[in-house]
C-alpha atoms as a PDB file:
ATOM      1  CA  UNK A   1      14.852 110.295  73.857  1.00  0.00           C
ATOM      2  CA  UNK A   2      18.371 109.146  74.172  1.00  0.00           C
ATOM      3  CA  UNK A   3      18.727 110.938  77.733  1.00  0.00           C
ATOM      4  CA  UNK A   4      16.056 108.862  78.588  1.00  0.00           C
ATOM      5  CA  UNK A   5      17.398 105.947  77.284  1.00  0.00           C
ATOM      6  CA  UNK A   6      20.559 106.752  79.284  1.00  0.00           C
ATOM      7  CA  UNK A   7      18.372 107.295  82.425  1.00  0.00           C
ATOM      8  CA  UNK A   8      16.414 103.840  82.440  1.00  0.00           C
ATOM      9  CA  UNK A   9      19.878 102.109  81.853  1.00  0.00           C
ATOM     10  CA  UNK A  10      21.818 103.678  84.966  1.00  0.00           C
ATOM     11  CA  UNK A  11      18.371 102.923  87.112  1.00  0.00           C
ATOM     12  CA  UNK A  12      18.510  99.590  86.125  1.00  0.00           C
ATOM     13  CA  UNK A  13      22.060  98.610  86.887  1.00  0.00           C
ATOM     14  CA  UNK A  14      21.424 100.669  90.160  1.00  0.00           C
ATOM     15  CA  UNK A  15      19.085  98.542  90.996  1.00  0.00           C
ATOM     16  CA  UNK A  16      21.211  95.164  90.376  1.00  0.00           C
ATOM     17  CA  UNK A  17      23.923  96.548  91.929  1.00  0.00           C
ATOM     18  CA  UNK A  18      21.497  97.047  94.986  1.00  0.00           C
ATOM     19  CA  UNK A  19      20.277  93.714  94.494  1.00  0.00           C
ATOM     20  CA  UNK A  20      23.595  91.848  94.491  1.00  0.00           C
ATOM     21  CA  UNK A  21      25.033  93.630  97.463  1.00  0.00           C
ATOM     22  CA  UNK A  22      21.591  93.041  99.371  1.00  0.00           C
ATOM     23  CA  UNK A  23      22.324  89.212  98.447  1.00  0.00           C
ATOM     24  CA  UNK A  24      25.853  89.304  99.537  1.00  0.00           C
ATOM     25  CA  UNK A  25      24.861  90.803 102.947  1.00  0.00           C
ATOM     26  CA  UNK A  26      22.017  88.531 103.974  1.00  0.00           C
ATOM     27  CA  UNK A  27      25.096  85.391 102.788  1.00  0.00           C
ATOM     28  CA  UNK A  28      27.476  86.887 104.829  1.00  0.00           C
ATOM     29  CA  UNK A  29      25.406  87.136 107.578  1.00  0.00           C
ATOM     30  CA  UNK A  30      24.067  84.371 107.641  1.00  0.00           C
ATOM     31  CA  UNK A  31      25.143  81.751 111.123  1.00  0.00           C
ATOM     32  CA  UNK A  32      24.469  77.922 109.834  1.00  0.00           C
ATOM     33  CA  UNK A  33      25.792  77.176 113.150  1.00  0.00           C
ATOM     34  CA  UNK A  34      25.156  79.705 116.045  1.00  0.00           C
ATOM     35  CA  UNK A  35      28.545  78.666 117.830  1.00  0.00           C
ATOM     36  CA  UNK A  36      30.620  79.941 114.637  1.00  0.00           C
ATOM     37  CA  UNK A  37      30.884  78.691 110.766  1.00  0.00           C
ATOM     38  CA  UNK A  38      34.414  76.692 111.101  1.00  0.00           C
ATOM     39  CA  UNK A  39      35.316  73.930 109.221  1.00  0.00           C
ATOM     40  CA  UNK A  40      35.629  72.286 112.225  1.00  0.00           C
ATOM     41  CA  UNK A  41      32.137  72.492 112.916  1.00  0.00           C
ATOM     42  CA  UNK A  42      30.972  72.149 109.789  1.00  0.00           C
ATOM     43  CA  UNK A  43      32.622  68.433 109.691  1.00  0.00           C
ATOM     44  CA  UNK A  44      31.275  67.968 113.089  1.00  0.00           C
ATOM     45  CA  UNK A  45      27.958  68.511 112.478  1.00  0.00           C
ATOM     46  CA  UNK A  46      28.318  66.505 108.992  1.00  0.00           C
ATOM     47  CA  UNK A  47      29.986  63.601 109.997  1.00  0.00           C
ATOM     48  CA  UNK A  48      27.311  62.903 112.655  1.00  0.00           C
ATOM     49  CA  UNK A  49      24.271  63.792 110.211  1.00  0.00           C
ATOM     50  CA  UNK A  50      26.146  60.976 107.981  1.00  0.00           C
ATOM     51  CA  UNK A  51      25.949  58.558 110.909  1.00  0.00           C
ATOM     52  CA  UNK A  52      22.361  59.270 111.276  1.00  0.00           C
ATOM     53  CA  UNK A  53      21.459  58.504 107.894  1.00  0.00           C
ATOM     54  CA  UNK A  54      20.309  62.192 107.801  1.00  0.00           C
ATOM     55  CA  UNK A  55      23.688  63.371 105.229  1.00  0.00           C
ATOM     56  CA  UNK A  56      24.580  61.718 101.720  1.00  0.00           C
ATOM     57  CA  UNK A  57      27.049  63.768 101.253  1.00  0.00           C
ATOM     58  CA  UNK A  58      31.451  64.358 101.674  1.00  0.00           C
ATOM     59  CA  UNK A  59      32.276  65.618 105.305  1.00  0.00           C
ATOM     60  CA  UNK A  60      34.775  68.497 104.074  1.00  0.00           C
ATOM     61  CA  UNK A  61      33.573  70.846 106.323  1.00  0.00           C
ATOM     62  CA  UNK A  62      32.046  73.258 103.970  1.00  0.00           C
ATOM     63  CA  UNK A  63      28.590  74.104 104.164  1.00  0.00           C
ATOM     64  CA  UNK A  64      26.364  73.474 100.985  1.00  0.00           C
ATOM     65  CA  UNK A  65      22.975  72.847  99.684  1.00  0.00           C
ATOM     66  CA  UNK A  66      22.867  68.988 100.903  1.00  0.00           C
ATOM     67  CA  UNK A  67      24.278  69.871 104.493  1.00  0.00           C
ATOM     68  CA  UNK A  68      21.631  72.090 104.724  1.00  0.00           C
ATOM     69  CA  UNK A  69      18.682  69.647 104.130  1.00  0.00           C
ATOM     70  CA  UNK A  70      20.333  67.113 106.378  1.00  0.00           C
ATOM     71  CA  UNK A  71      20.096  69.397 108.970  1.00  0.00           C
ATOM     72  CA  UNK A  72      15.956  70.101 108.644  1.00  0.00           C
ATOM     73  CA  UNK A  73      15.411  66.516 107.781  1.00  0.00           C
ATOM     74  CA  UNK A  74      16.948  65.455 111.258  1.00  0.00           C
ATOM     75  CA  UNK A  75      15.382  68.877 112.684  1.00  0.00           C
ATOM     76  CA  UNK A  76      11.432  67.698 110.963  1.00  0.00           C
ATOM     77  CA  UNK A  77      12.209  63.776 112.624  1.00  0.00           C
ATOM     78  CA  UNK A  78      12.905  64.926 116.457  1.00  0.00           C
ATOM     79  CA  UNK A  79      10.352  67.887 116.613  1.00  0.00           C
ATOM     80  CA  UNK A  80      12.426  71.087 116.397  1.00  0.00           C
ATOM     81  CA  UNK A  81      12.332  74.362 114.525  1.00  0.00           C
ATOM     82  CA  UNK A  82      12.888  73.699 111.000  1.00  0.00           C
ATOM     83  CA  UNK A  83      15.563  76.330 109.950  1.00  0.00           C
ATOM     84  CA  UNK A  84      18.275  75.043 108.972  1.00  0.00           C
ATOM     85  CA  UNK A  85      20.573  76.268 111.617  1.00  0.00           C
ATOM     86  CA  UNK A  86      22.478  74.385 114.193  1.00  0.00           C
ATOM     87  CA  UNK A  87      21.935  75.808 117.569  1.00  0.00           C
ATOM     88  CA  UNK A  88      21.851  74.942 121.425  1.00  0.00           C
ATOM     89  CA  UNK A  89      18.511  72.600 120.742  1.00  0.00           C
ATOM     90  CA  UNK A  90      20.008  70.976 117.191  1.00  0.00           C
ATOM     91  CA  UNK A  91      23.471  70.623 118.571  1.00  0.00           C
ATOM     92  CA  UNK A  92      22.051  68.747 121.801  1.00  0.00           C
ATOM     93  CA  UNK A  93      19.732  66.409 119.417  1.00  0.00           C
ATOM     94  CA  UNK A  94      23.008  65.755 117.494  1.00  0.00           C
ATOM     95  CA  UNK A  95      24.590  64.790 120.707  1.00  0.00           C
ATOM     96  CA  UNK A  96      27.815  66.894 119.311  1.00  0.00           C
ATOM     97  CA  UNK A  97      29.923  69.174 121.207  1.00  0.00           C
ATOM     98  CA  UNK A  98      30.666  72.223 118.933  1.00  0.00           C
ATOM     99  CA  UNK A  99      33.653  74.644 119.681  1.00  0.00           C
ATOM    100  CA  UNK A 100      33.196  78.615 119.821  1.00  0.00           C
ATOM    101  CA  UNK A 101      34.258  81.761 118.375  1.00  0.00           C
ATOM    102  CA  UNK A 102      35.806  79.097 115.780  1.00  0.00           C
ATOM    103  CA  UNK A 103      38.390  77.625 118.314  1.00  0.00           C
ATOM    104  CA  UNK A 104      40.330  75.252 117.143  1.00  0.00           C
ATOM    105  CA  UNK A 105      41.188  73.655 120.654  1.00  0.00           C
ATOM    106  CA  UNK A 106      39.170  73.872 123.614  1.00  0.00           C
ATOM    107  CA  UNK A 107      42.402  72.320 125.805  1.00  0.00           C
ATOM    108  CA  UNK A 108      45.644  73.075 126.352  1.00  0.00           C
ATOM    109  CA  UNK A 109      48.498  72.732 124.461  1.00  0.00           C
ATOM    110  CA  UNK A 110      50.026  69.614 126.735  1.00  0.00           C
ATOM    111  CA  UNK A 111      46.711  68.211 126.460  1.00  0.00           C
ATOM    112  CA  UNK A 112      46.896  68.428 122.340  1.00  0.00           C
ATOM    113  CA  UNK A 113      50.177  66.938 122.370  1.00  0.00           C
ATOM    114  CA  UNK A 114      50.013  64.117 124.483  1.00  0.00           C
ATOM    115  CA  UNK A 115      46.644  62.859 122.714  1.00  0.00           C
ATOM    116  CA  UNK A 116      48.580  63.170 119.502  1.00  0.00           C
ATOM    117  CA  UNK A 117      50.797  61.235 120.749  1.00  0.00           C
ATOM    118  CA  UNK A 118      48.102  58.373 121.768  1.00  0.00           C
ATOM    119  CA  UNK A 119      46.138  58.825 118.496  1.00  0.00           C
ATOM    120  CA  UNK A 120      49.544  58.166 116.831  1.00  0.00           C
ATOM    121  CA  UNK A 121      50.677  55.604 118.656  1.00  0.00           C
ATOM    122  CA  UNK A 122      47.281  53.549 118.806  1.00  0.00           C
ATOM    123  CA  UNK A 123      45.908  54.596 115.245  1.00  0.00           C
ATOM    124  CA  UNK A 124      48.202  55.424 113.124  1.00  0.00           C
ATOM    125  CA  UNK A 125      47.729  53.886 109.315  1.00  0.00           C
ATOM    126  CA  UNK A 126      43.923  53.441 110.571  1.00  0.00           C
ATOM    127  CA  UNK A 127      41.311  55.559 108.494  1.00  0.00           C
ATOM    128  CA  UNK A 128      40.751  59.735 109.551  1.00  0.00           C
ATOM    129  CA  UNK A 129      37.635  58.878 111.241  1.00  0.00           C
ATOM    130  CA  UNK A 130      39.328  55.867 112.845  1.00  0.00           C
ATOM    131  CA  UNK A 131      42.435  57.909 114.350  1.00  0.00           C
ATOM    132  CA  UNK A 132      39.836  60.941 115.633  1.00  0.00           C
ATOM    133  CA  UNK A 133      37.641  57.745 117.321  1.00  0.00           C
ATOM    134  CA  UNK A 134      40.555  56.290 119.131  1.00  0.00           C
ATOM    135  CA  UNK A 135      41.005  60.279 120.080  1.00  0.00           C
ATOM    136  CA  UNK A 136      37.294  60.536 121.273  1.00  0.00           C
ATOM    137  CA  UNK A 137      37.570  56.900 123.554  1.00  0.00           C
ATOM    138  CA  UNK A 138      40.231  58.851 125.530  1.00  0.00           C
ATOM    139  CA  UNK A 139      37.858  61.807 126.028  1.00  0.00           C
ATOM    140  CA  UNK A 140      35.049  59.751 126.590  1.00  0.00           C
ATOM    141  CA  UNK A 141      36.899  58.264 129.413  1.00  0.00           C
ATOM    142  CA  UNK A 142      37.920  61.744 130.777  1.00  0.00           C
ATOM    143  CA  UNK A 143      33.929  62.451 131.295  1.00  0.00           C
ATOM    144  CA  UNK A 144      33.320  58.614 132.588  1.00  0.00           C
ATOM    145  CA  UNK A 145      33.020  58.541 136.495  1.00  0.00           C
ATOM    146  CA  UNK A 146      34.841  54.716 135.708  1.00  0.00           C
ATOM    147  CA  UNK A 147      38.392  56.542 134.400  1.00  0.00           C
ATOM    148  CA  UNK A 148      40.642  59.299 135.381  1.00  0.00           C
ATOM    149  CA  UNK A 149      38.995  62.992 134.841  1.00  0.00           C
ATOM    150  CA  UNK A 150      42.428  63.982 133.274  1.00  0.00           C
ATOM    151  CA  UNK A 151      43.640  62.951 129.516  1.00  0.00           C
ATOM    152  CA  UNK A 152      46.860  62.102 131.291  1.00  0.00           C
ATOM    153  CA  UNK A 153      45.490  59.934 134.524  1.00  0.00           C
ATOM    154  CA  UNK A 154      43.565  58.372 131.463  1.00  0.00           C
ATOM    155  CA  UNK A 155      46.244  57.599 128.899  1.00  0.00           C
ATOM    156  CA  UNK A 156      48.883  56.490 131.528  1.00  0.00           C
ATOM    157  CA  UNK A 157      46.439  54.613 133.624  1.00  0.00           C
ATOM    158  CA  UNK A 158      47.908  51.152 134.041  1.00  0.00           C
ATOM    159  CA  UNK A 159      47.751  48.555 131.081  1.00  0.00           C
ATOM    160  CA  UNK A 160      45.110  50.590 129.743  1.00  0.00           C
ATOM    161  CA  UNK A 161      47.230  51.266 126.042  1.00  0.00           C
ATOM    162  CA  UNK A 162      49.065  49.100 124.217  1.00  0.00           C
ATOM    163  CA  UNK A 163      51.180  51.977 123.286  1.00  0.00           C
ATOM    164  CA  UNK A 164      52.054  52.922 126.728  1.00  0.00           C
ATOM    165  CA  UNK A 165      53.162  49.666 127.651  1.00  0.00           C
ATOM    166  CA  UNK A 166      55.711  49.214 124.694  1.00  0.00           C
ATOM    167  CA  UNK A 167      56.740  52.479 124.628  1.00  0.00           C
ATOM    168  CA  UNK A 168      55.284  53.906 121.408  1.00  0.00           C
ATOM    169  CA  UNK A 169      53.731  56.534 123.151  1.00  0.00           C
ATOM    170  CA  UNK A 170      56.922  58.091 122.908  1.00  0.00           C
ATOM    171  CA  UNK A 171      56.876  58.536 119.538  1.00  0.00           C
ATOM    172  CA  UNK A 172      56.429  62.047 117.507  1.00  0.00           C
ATOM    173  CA  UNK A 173      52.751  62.264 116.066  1.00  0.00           C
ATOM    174  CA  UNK A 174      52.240  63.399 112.689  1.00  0.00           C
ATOM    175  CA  UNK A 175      50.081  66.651 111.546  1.00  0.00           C
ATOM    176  CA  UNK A 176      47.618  63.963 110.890  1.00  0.00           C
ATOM    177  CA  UNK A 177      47.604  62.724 114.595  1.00  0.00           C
ATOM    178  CA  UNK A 178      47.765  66.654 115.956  1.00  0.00           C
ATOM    179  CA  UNK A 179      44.477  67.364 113.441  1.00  0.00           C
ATOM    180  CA  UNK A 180      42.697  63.998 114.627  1.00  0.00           C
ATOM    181  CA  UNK A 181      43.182  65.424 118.598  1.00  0.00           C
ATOM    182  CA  UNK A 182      41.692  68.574 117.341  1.00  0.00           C
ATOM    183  CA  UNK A 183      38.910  67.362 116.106  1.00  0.00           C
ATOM    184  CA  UNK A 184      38.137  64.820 118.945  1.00  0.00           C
ATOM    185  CA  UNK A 185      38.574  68.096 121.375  1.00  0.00           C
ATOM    186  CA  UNK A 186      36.352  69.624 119.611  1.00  0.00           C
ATOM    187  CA  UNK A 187      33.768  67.641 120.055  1.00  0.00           C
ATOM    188  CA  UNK A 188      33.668  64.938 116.908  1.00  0.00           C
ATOM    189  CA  UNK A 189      33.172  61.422 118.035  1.00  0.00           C
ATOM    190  CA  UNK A 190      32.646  58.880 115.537  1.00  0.00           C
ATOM    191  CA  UNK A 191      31.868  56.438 118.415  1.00  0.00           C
ATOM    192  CA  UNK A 192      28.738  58.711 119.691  1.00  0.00           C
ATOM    193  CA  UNK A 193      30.220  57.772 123.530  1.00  0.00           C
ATOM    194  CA  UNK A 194      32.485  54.769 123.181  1.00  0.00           C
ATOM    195  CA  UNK A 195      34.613  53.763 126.489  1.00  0.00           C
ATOM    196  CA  UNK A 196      36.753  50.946 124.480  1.00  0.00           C
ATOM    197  CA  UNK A 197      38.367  49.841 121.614  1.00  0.00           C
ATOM    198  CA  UNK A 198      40.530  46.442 120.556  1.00  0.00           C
ATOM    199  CA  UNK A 199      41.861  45.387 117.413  1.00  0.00           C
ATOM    200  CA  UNK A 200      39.957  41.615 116.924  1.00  0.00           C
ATOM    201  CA  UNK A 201      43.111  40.358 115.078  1.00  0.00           C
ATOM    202  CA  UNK A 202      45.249  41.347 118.410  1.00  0.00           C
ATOM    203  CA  UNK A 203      43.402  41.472 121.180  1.00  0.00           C
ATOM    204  CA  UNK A 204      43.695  38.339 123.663  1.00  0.00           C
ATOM    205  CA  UNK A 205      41.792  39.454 126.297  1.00  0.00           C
ATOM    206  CA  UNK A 206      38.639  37.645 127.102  1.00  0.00           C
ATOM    207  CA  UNK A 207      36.978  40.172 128.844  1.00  0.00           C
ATOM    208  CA  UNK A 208      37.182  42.964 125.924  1.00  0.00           C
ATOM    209  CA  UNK A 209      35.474  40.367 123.599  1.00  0.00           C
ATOM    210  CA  UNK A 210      32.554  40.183 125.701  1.00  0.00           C
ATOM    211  CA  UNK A 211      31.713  43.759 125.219  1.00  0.00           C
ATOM    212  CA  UNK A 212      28.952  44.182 122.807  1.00  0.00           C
ATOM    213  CA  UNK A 213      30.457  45.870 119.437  1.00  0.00           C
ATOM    214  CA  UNK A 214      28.718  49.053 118.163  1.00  0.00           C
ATOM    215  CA  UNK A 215      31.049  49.585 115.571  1.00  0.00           C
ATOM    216  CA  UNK A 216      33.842  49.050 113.512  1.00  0.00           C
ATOM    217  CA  UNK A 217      36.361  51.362 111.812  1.00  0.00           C
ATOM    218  CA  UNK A 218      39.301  50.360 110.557  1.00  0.00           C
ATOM    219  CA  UNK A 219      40.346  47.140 112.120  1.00  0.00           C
ATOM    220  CA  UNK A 220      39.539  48.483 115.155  1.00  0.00           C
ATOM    221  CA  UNK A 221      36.472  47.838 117.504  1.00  0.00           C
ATOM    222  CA  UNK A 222      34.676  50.419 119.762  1.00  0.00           C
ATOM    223  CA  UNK A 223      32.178  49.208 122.634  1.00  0.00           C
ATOM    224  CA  UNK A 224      30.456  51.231 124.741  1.00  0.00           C
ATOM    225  CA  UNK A 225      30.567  49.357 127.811  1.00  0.00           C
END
């Protein structure tokens, strides 16, 4: 009786050992975003549910129980698959740009720097999501047939920043700055495709105040066209 005992005991713990591995396996594998599970596109893909109305939740990047309903709530409102997962379809509904193989730069190095050094210059003291949206104008001008197709030929173009004009440019960015780049290369824009930004309190030009606003972050502007 007791050997049976014994028997039914090691079965059953057997069995939730089985059970709990089997669980850890279908978590590990599991792909919530088909380009890779990085932080960075975690945030990505929250921040922009949050602009949508879609997320309630903090954009930290890590992938939880709310992210996950965001993401079939915006999936069930334009018509696609409802599983949860961000991939080529969901990311192009998003209108986000997410990095792969968990990349945490898709430019180089020069590149990095020298829109660190904008971001700095331009945005420094202005919120997280401000800094990476003055970061994202500069990229947004990069794709825009209107600007240079280089983050250089964009950020030097004449009278185009403040900061290149007085020299501020010059200045060392912070890690702040260098993450803010990072993210904007990666494919978060706060602006969803802004071309300009001005500072209302600063800005003297009449031309940039007849651009329709689309938002405001910080005490900064961003306009679209």
């Amino acid at each position: 009786m007791k050997k049976k005992k014994i028997i039914l005991i090691v079965t059953a713990f057997i069995l939730c050992v089985g059970v709990m591995l089997t669980a850890g396996i279908t978590v590990a594998s599991a792909k919530n975003i088909v380009k890779g599970d990085t932080a960075e596109n975690n945030r990505i893909v929250q921040q922009r549910l949050l602009d949508l109305g879609y997320y309630k939740g903090k954009v930290d990047g890590i992938w939880g129980p709310k992210t996950l309903a965001a993401v079939k709530s915006f999936q069930r409102a334009k018509g696609l698959v409802q599983d949860g997962i961000v991939g080529a379809k969901t990311e192009k509904a998003l209108g986000i740009t997410l990095s792969s193989g968990g990349s945490t730069s898709n430019s180089n190095s020069t590149d990095v720097n020298l829109l660190a050094k904008c971001v700095y210059a331009e945005a420094r003291g202005e919120p997280y999501t401000g800094q990476v949206a003055v970061a994202a104008v500069v990229l947004n001008r990069v794709r825009s047939p209107k600007f240079p197709n280089t983050i250089s030929g964009v950020i030097y173009q004449p009278w185009a920043f403040t900061a290149v004009n007085d020299g501020q440019i010059n200045l060392t960015p912070n890690d702040q700055a260098y993450k803010a780049a990072r993210d904007a290369l990666n494919g978060w824009d706060p602006t969803n495709g802004c071309l300009y930004y001005y500072n209302p309190a600063t800005a003297t030009s009449k031309w940039i105040w007849s651009l329709k606003v689309e938002l405001t972050i910080g005490r900064h502007s961003f306009a679209r066209a």
